[in-house]
Protein backbone atom coordinates (compact mmCIF):
# COMPACT_ATOMS: atom_id res chain seq x y z
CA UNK A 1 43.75 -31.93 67.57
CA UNK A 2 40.43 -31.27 66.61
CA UNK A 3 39.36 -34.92 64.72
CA UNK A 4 40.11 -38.51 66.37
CA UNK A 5 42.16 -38.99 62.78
CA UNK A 6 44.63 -36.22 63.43
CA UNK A 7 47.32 -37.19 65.91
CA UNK A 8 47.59 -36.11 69.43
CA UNK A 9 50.22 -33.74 70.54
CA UNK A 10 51.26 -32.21 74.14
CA UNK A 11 51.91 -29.49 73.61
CA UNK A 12 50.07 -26.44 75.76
CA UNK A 13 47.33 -26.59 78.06
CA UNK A 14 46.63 -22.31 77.64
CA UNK A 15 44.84 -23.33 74.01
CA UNK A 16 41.97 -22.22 72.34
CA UNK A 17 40.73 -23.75 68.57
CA UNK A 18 40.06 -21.26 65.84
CA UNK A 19 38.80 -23.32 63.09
CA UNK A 20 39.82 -20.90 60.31
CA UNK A 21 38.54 -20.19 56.64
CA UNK A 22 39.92 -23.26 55.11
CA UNK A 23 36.88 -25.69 56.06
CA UNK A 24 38.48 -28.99 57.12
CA UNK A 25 41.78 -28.82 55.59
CA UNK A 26 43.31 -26.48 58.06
CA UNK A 27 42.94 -25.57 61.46
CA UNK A 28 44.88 -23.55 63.77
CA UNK A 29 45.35 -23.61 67.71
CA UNK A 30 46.76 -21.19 68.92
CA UNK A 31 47.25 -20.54 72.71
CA UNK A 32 44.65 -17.59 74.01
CA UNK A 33 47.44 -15.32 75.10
CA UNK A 34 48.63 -14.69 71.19
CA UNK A 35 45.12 -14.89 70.07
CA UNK A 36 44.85 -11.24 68.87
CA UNK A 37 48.41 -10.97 67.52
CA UNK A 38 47.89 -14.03 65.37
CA UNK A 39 45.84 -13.97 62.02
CA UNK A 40 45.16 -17.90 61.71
CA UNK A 41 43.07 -17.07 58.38
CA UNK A 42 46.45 -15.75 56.91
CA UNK A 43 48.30 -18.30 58.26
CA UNK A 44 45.51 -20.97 56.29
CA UNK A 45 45.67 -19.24 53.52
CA UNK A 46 49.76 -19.70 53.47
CA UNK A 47 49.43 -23.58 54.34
CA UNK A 48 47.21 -23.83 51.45
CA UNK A 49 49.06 -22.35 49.02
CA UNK A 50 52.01 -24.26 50.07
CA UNK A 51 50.23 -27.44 49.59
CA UNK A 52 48.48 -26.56 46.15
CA UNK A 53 52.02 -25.46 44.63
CA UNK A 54 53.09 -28.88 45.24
CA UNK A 55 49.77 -30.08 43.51
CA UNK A 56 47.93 -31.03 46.89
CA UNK A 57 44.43 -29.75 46.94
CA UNK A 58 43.18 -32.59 49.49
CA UNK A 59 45.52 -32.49 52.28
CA UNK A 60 44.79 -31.57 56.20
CA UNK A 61 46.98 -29.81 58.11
CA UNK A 62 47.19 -28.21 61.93
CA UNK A 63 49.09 -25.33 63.07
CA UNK A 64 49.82 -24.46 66.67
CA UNK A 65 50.88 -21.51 67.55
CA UNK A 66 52.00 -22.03 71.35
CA UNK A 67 55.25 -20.72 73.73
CA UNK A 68 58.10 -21.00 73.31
CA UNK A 69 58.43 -23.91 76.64
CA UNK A 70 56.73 -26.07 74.28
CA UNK A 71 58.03 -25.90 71.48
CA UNK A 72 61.57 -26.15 73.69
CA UNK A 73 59.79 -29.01 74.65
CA UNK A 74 59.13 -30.56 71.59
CA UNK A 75 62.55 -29.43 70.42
CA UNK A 76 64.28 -31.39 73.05
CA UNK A 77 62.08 -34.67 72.99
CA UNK A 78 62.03 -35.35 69.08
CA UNK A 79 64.97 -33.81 67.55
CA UNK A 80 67.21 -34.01 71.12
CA UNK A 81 67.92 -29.75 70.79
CA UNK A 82 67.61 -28.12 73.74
CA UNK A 83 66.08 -24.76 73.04
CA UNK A 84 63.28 -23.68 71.36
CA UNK A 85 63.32 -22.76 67.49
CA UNK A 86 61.17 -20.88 65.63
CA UNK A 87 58.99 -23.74 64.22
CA UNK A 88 58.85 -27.65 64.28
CA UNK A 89 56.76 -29.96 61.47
CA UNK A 90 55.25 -33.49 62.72
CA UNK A 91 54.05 -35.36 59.52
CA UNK A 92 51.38 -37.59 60.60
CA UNK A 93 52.34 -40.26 58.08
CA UNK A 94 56.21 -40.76 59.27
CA UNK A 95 56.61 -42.94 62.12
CA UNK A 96 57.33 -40.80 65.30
CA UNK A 97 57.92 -41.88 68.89
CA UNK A 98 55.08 -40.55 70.82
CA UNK A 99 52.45 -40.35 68.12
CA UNK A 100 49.72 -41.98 67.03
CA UNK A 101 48.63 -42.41 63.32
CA UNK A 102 45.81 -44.37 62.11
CA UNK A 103 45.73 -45.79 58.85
CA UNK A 104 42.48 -44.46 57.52
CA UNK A 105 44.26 -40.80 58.29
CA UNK A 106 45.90 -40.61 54.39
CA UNK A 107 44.79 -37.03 54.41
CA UNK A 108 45.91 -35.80 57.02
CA UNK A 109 49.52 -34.72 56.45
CA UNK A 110 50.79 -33.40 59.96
CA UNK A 111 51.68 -30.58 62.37
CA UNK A 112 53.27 -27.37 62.27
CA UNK A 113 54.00 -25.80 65.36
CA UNK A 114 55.19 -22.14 65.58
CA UNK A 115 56.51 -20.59 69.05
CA UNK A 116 55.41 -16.90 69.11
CA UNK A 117 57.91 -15.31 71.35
CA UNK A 118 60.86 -16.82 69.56
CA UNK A 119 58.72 -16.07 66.31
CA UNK A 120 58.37 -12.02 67.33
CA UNK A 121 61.58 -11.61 68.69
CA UNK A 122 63.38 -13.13 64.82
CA UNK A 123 61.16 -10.79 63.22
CA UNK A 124 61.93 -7.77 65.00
CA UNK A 125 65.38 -9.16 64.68
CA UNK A 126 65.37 -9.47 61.03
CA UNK A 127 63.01 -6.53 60.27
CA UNK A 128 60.21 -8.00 59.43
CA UNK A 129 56.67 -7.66 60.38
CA UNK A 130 55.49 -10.06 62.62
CA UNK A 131 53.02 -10.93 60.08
CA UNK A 132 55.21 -11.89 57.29
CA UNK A 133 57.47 -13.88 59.50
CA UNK A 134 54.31 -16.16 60.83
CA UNK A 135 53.71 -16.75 57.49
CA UNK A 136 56.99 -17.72 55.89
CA UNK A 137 56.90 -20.15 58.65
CA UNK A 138 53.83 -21.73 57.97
CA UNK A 139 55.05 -21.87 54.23
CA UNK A 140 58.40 -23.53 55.89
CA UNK A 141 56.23 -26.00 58.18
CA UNK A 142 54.38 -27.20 54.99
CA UNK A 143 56.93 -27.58 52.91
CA UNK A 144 58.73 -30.06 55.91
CA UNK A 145 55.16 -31.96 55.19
CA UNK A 146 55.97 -32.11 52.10
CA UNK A 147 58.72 -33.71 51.86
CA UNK A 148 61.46 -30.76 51.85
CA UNK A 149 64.58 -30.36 53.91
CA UNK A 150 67.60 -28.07 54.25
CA UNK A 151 69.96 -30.55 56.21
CA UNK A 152 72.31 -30.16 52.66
CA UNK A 153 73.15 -26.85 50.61
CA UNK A 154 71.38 -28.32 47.41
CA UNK A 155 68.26 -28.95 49.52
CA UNK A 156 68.27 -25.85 51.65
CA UNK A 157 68.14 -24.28 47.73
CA UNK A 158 65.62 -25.65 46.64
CA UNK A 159 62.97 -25.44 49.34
CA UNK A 160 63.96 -21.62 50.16
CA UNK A 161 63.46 -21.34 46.36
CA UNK A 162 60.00 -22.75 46.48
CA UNK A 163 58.85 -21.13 49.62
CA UNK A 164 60.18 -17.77 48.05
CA UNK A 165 57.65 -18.69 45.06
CA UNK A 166 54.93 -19.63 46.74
CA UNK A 167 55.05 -16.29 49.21
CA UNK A 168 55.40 -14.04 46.04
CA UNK A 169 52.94 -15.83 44.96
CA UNK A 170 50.36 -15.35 47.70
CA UNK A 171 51.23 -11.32 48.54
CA UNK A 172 53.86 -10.63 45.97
């Protein structure tokens, strides 16, 4: 990550930092060889609004946008899924194996980490452009953050509700 507050995560050694329009609230990585497919302003801009829908203006947030190997990775070594998946959330404030959090780090609320192949081949899947899907995902990741789930039909409700809000809010 780019501070020594934000917590450290292995995920792919092919990154470059874009620090993106969102001065010190959010910053994207994204690895070189998606670099020009990948708006990380837009993807900001989505993370914000996410965040200031649930009334957080002061939050930090990272987004990696990496292969699909890593997030397989990831998959496989915090939620025991083999595979990849479209996206994975890290909040920096919930206790996870592997990770570091300091104290003083209130602000910062975690990691969302997209894999790009898996990410191009849903949207072209679903019909989407590639564009939209990064973003619903970032919208997704934040909301994890947050504190939303979808393990239940109740919660899967409400947070598809509110991420349908807050993208028809940003481009709707």
């Amino acid at each position: 990550m780019c501070a020594s507050s934000r917590t450290t995560m292995p995920v792919s050694r092919k990154q470059s930092e874009v620090t993106v329009s969102v001065p010190d609230r959010v910053v994207a990585q994204v690895d070189a060889a998606f670099e020009a497919e990948v708006d990380a302003d837009d993807l900001a801009r989505a993370v914000v609004a996410a965040l200031a829908a649930e009334g957080d203006a002061t939050s930090e947030v990272t987004i990696v946008i990496t292969d699909d190997d890593a997030v397989a990775a990831l998959n496989r070594q915090y939620r025991g899924v083999d595979g990849p998946t479209d996206v994975l959330s890290f909040p920096a404030q919930d206790p996870t194996p592997g990770f570091v959090t300091a104290p003083a780090a209130a602000a910062y609320l975690g990691d969302i980490v997209i894999a790009f192949p898996f990410t191009r081949d849903q949207a072209i899947e679903l019909g989407r452009p590639l564009s939209e899907e990064l973003r619903l995902l970032a919208v997704h990741g934040a909301l994890h953050l947050l504190g939303y789930d979808h393990a239940e039909p109740d919660e899967e409700a409400a947070m598809w509700a509110r991420q349908d809000a807050i993208l028809a809010g940003l481009f709707g």
